[in-house]
C-alpha atoms as a PDB file:
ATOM      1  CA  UNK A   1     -18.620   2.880  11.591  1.00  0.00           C
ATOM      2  CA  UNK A   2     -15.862   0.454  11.202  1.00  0.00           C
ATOM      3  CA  UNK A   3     -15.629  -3.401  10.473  1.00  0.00           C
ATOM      4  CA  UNK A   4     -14.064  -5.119  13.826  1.00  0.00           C
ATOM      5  CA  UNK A   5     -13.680  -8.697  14.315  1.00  0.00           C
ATOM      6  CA  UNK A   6     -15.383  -9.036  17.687  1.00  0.00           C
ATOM      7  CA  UNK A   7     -13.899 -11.875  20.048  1.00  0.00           C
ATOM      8  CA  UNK A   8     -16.981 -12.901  21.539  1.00  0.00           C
ATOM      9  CA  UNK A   9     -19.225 -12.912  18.860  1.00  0.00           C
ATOM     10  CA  UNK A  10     -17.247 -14.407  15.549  1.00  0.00           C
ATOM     11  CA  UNK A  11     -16.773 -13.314  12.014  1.00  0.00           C
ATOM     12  CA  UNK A  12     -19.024  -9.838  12.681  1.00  0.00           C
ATOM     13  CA  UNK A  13     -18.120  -7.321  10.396  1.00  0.00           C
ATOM     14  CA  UNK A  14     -18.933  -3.641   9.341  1.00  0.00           C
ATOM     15  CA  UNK A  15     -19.988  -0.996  12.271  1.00  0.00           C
ATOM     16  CA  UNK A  16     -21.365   0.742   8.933  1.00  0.00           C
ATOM     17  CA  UNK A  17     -23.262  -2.382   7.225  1.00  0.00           C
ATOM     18  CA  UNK A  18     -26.827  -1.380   6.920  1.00  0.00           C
ATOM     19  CA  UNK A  19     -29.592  -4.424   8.098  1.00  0.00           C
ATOM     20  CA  UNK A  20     -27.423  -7.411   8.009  1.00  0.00           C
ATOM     21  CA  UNK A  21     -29.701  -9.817   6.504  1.00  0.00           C
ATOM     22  CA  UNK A  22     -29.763  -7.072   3.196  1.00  0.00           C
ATOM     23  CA  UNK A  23     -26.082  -6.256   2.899  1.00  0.00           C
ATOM     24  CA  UNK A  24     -24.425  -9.749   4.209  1.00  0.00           C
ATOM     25  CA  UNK A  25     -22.368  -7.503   6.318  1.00  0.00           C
ATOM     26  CA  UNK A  26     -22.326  -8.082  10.288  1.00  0.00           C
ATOM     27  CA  UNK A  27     -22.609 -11.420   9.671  1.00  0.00           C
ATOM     28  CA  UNK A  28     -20.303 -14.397   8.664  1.00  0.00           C
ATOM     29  CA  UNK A  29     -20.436 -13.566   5.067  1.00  0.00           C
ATOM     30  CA  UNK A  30     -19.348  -9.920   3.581  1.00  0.00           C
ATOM     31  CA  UNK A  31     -21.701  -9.037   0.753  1.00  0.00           C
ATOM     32  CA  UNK A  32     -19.173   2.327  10.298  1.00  0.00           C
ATOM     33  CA  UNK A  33     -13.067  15.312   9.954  1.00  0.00           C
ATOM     34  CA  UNK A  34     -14.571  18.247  11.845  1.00  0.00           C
ATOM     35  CA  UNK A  35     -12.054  18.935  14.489  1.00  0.00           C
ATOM     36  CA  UNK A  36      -8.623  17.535  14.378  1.00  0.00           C
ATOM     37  CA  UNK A  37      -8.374  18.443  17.493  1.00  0.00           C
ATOM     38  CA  UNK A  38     -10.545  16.197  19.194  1.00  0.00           C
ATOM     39  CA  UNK A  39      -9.307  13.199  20.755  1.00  0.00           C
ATOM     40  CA  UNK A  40      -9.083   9.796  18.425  1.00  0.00           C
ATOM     41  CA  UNK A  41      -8.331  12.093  15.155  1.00  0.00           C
ATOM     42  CA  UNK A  42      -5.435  11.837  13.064  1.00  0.00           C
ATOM     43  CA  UNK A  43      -3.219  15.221  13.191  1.00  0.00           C
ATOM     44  CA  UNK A  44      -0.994  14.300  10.729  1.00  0.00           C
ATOM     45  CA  UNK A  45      -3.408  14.133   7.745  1.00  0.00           C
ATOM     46  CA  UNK A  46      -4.726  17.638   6.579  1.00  0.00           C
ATOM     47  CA  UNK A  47      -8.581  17.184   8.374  1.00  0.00           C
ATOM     48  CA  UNK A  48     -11.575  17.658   6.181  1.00  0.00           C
ATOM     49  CA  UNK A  49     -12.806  21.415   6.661  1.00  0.00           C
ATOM     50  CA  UNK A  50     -15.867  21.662   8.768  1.00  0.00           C
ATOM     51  CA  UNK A  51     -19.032  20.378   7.554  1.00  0.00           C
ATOM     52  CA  UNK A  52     -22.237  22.661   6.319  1.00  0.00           C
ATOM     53  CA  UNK A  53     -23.109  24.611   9.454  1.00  0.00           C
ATOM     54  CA  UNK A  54     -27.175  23.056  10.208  1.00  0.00           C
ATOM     55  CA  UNK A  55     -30.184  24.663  11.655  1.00  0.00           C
ATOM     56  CA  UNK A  56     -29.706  22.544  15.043  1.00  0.00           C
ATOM     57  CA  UNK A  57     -26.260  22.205  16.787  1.00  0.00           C
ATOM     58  CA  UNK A  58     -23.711  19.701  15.875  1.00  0.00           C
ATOM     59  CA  UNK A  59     -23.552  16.923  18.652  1.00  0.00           C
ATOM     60  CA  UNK A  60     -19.888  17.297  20.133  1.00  0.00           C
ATOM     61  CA  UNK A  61     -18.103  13.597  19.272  1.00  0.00           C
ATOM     62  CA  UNK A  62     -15.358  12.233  21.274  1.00  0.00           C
ATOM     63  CA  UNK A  63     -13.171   9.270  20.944  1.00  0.00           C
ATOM     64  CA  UNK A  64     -10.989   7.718  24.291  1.00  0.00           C
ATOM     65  CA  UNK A  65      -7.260   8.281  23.765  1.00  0.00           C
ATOM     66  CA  UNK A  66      -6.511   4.485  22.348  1.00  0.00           C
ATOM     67  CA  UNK A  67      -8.755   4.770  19.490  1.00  0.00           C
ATOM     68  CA  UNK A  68      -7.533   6.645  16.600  1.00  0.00           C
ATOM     69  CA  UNK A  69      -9.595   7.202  13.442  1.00  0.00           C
ATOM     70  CA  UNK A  70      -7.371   8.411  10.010  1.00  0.00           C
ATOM     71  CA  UNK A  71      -9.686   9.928   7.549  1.00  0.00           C
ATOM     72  CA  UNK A  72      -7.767  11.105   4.158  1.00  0.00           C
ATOM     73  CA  UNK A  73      -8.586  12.977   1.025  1.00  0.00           C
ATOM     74  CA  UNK A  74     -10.995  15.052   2.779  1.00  0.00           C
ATOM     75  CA  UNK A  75     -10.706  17.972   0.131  1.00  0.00           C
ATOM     76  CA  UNK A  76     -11.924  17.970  -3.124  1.00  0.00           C
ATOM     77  CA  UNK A  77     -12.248  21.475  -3.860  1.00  0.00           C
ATOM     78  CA  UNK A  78     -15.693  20.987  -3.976  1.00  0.00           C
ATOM     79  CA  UNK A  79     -17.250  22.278  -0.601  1.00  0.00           C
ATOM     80  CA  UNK A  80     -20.444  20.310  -1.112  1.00  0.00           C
ATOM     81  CA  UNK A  81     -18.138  17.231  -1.808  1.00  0.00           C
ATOM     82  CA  UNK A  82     -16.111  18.123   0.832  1.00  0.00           C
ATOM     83  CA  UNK A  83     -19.184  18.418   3.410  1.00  0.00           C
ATOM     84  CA  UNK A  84     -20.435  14.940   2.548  1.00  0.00           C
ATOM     85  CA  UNK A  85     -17.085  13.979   3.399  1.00  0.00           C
ATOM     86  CA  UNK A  86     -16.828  15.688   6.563  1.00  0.00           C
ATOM     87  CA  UNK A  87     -20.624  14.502   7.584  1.00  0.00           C
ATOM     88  CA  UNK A  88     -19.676  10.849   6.644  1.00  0.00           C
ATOM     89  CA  UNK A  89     -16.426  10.753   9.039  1.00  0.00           C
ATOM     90  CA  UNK A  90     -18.312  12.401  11.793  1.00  0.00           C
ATOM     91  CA  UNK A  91     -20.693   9.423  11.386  1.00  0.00           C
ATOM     92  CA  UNK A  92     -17.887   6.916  11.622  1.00  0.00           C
ATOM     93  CA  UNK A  93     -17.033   8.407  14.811  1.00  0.00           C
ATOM     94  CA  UNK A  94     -20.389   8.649  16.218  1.00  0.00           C
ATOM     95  CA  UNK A  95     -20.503   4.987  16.178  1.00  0.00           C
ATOM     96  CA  UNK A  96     -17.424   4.341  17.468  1.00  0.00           C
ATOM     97  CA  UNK A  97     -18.151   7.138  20.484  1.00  0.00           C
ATOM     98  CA  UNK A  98     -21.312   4.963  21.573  1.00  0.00           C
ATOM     99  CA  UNK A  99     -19.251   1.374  20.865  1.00  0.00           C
ATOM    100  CA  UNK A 100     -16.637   3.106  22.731  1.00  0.00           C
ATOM    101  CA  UNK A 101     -19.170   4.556  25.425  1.00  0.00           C
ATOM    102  CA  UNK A 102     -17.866   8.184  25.333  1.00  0.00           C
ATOM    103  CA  UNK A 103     -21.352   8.537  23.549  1.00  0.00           C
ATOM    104  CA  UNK A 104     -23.122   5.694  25.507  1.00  0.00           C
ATOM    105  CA  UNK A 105     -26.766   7.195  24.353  1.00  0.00           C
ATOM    106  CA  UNK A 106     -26.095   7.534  20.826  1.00  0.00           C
ATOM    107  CA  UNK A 107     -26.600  10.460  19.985  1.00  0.00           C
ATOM    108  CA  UNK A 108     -24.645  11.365  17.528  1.00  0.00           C
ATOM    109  CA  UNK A 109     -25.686   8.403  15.965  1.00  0.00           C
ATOM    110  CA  UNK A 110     -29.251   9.257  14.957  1.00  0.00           C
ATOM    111  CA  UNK A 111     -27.800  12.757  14.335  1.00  0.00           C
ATOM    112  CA  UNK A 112     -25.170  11.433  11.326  1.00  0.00           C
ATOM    113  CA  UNK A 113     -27.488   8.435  10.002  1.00  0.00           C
ATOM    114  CA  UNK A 114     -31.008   8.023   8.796  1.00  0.00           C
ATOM    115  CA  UNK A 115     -33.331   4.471   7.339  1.00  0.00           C
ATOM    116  CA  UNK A 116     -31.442   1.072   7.517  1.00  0.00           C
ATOM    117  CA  UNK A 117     -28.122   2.880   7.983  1.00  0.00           C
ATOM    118  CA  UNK A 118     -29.381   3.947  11.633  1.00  0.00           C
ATOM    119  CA  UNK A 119     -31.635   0.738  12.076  1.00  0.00           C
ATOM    120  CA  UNK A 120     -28.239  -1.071  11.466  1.00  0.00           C
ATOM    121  CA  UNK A 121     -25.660   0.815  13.224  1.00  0.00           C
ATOM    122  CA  UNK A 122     -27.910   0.616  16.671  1.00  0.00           C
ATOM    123  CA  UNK A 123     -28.060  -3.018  16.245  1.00  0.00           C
ATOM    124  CA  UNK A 124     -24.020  -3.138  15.902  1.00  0.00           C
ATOM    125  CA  UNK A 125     -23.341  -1.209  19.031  1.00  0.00           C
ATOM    126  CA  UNK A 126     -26.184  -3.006  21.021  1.00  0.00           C
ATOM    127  CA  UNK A 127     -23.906  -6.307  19.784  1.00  0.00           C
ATOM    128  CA  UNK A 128     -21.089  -4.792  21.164  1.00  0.00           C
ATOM    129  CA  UNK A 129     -22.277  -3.876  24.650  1.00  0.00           C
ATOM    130  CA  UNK A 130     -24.075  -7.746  24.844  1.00  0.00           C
ATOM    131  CA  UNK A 131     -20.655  -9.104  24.153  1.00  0.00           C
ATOM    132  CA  UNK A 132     -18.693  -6.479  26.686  1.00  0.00           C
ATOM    133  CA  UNK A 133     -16.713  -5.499  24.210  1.00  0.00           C
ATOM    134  CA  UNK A 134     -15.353  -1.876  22.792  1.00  0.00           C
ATOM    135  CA  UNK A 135     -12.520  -1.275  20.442  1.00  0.00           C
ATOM    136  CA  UNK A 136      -9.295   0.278  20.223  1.00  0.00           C
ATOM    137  CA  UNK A 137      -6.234   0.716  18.125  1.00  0.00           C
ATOM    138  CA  UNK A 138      -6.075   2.321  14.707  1.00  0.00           C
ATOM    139  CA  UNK A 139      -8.379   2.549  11.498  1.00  0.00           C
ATOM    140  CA  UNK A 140      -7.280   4.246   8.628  1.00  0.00           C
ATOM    141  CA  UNK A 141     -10.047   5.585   5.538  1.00  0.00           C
ATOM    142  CA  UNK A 142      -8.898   6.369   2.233  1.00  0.00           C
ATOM    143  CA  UNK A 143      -9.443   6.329  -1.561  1.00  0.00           C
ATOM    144  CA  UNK A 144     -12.778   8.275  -0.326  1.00  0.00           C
ATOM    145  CA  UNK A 145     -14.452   9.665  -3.839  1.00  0.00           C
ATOM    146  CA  UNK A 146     -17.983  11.426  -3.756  1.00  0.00           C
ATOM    147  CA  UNK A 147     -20.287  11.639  -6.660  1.00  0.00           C
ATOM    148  CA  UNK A 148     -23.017  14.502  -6.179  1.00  0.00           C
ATOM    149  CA  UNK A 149     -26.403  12.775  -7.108  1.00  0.00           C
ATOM    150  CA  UNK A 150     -28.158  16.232  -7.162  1.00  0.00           C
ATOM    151  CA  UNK A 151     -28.921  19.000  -4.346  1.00  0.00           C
ATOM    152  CA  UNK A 152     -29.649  16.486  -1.583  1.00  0.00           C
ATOM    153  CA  UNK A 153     -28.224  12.781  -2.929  1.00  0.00           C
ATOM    154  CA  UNK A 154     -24.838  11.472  -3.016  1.00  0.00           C
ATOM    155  CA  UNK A 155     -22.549   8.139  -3.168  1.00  0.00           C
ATOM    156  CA  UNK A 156     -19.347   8.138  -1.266  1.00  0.00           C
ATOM    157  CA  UNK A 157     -17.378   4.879  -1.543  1.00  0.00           C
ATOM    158  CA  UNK A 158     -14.147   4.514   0.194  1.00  0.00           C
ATOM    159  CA  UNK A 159     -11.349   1.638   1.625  1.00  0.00           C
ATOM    160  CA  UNK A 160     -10.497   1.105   5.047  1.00  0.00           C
ATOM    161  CA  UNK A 161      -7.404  -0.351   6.555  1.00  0.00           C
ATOM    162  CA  UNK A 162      -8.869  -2.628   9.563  1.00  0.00           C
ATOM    163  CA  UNK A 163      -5.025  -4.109  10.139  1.00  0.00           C
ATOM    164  CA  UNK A 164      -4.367  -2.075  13.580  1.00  0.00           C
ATOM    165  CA  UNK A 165      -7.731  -2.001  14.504  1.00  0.00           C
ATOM    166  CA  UNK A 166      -9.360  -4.535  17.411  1.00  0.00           C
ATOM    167  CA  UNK A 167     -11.422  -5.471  19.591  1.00  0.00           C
ATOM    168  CA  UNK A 168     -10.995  -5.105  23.929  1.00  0.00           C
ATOM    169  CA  UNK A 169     -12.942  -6.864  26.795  1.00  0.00           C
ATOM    170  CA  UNK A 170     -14.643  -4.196  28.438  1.00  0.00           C
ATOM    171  CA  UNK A 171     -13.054  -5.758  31.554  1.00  0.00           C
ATOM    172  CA  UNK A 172     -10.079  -7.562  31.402  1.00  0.00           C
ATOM    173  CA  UNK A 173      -8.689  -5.132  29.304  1.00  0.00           C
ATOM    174  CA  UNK A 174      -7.467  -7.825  27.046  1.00  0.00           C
ATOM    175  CA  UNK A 175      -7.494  -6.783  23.171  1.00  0.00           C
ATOM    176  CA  UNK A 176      -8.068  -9.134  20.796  1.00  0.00           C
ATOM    177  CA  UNK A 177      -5.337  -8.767  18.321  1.00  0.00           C
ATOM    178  CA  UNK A 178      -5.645 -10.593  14.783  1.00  0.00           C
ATOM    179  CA  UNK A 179      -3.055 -10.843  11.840  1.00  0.00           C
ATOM    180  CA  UNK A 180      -3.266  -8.958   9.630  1.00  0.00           C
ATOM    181  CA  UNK A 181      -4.996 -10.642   5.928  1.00  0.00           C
ATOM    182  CA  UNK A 182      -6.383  -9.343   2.826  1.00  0.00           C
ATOM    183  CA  UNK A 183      -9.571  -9.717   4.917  1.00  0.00           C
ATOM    184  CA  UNK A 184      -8.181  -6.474   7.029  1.00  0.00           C
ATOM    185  CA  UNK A 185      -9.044  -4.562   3.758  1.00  0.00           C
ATOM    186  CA  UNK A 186     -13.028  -2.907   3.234  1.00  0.00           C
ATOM    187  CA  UNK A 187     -15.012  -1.341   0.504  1.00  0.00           C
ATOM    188  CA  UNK A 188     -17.520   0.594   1.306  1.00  0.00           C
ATOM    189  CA  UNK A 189     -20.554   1.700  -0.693  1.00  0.00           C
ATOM    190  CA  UNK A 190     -22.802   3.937   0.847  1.00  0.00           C
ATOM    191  CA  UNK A 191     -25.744   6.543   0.118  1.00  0.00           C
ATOM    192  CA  UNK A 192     -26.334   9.912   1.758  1.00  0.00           C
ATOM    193  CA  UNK A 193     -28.900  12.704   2.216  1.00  0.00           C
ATOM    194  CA  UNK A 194     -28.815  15.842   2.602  1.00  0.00           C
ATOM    195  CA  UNK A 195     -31.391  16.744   5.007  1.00  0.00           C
ATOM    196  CA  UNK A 196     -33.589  19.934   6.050  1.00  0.00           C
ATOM    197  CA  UNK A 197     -30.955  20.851   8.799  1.00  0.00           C
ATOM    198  CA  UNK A 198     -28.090  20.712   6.098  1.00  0.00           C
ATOM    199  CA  UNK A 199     -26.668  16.980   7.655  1.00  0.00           C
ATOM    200  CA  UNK A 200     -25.600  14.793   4.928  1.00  0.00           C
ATOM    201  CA  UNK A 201     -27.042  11.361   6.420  1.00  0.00           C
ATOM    202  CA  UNK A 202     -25.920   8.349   5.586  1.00  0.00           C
ATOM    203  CA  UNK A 203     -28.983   6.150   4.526  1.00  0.00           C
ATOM    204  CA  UNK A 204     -27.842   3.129   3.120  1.00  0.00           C
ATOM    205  CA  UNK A 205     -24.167   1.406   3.321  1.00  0.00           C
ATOM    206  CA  UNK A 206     -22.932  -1.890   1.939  1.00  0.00           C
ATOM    207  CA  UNK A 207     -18.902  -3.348   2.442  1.00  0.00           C
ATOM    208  CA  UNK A 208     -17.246  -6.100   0.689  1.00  0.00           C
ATOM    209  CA  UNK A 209     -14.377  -7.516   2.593  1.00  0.00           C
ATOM    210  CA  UNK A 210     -11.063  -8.110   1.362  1.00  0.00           C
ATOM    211  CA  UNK A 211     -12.210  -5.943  -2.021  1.00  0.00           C
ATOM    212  CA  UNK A 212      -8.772  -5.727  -4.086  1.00  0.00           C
ATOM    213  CA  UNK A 213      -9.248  -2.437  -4.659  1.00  0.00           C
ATOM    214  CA  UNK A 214      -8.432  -1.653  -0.949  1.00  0.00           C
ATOM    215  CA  UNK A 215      -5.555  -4.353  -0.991  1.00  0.00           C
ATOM    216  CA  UNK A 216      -1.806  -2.548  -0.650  1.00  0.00           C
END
C-alpha cells in the first residue's frame, strides 16, 4: 500500500497504515516483485525472485498501465529475506489493484495481509471508492532491509518516494497533482508472518512522513 494525498478527502496518508487511530497514519497527522512482467512493475530494476511457492495458489495481481510501482533491493542473498521481500511488494500491489479496481473484490488483499494490517488496508480502499477516487503515476520503494525475527516473524522497514505518485477522479479523469515536499518522502515500519501456506503477511505497519532518512 502506498501513502496518496487524496483530493477529496484531505491530508490521508498511508494505503499501508494499520488502524488509523493506532498508527496516526490515514489521518491528518503521520505517526500500502513476483513478475516483472506484469503490468504496473518496474523493468528496469532487477525484480525480487519469486516468493516461497504456498500450499494454495498465488492470487494473480494486476496494475492498469498508468500506475507504476518501483520496488528495489529485492535480493539479499538470503532467500527467506528475499521472500519476505517479494510477499511484502505483492501486498503493496494488492492494494493498489483493488484502489485501482483491477482487483475490485480484494482479494489479494486478505491473501498478502493479516490483523490490523488487513482491518486497515480495507478501510483505505473503501475511502477511496467513497471519494471516487483511484491513483496513478509512479511510486518508487527503496532502502528495503529485513531482519528475520525467527522461522515465522520478521521486520521489513523501507522509504518510499510518493513525488510522482497521485491521486485521479474516477470520472473526470482529472489527477490531482501536488509538488513535490519533504512530505513526498515515507518510512515504513512494518511486521510480518509467515503463515501455514508459506505467505509472509504483513500484520502490523506504521509510516512517518517526511522521515529524513527517506529525504534525497
Amino acid at each position: 500500500m502506498t501513502c496518496r494525498r487524496l483530493r477529496h478527502v484531505p491530508a490521508l496518508t498511508a494505503v499501508t497504515a494499520v488502524l488509523l487511530v493506532l498508527t496516526g497514519c490515514g489521518g491528518g497527522s503521520d505517526a500500502s516483485k513476483a513478475d516483472d512482467n506484469r503490468a504496473g512493475v518496474n523493468t528496469d530494476v532487477s525484480p525480487s525472485p519469486s516468493p516461497t511457492k504456498a500450499v494454495t495458489n498465488r492470487p494473480e495481481i494486476t496494475l492498469p498501465s498508468d500506475l507504476k510501482l518501483v520496488f528495489e533491493d529485492g535480493r539479499t542473498g538470503d532467500p527467506v529475506k528475499d521472500a519476505v521481500l517479494a510477499d511484502s511488494a505483492e501486498r503493496m500491489r494488492a492494494v493498489d489493484a483493488a484502489i485501482t479496481g483491477t482487483d475490485p473484490k480484494g482479494e489479494a488483499i486478505g491473501y498478502y495481509n493479516t490483523g490490523k494490517a488487513l482491518e486497515a488496508a480495507l478501510s483505505w480502499v473503501a475511502q477511496f471508492k467513497d471519494a471516487g477516487a483511484t491513483i496513478t503515476g509512479e511510486v518508487r520503494y527503496y532502502d528495503r532491509e529485513v531482519t528475520l525475527k525467527g522461522q515465522n516473524s520478521a521486520t521489513l522497514t523501507f522509504c518510499a518516494d510518493e513525488g510522482k505518485g497521485f491521486s485521479k477522479d474516477k470520472k473526470t479523469g482529472e489527477v490531482a497533482r501536488t509538488p513535490v515536499t519533504e512530505n513526498s518522502y515515507v518510512l515504513y515500519n512494518t511486521s510480518l508472518d509467515k503463515n501455514a501456506d508459506g505467505v509472509w503477511q504483513t500484520s502490523q505497519v506504521l509510516s512517518a512522513r517526511g522521515a529524513a532518512r527517506c529525504r534525497p
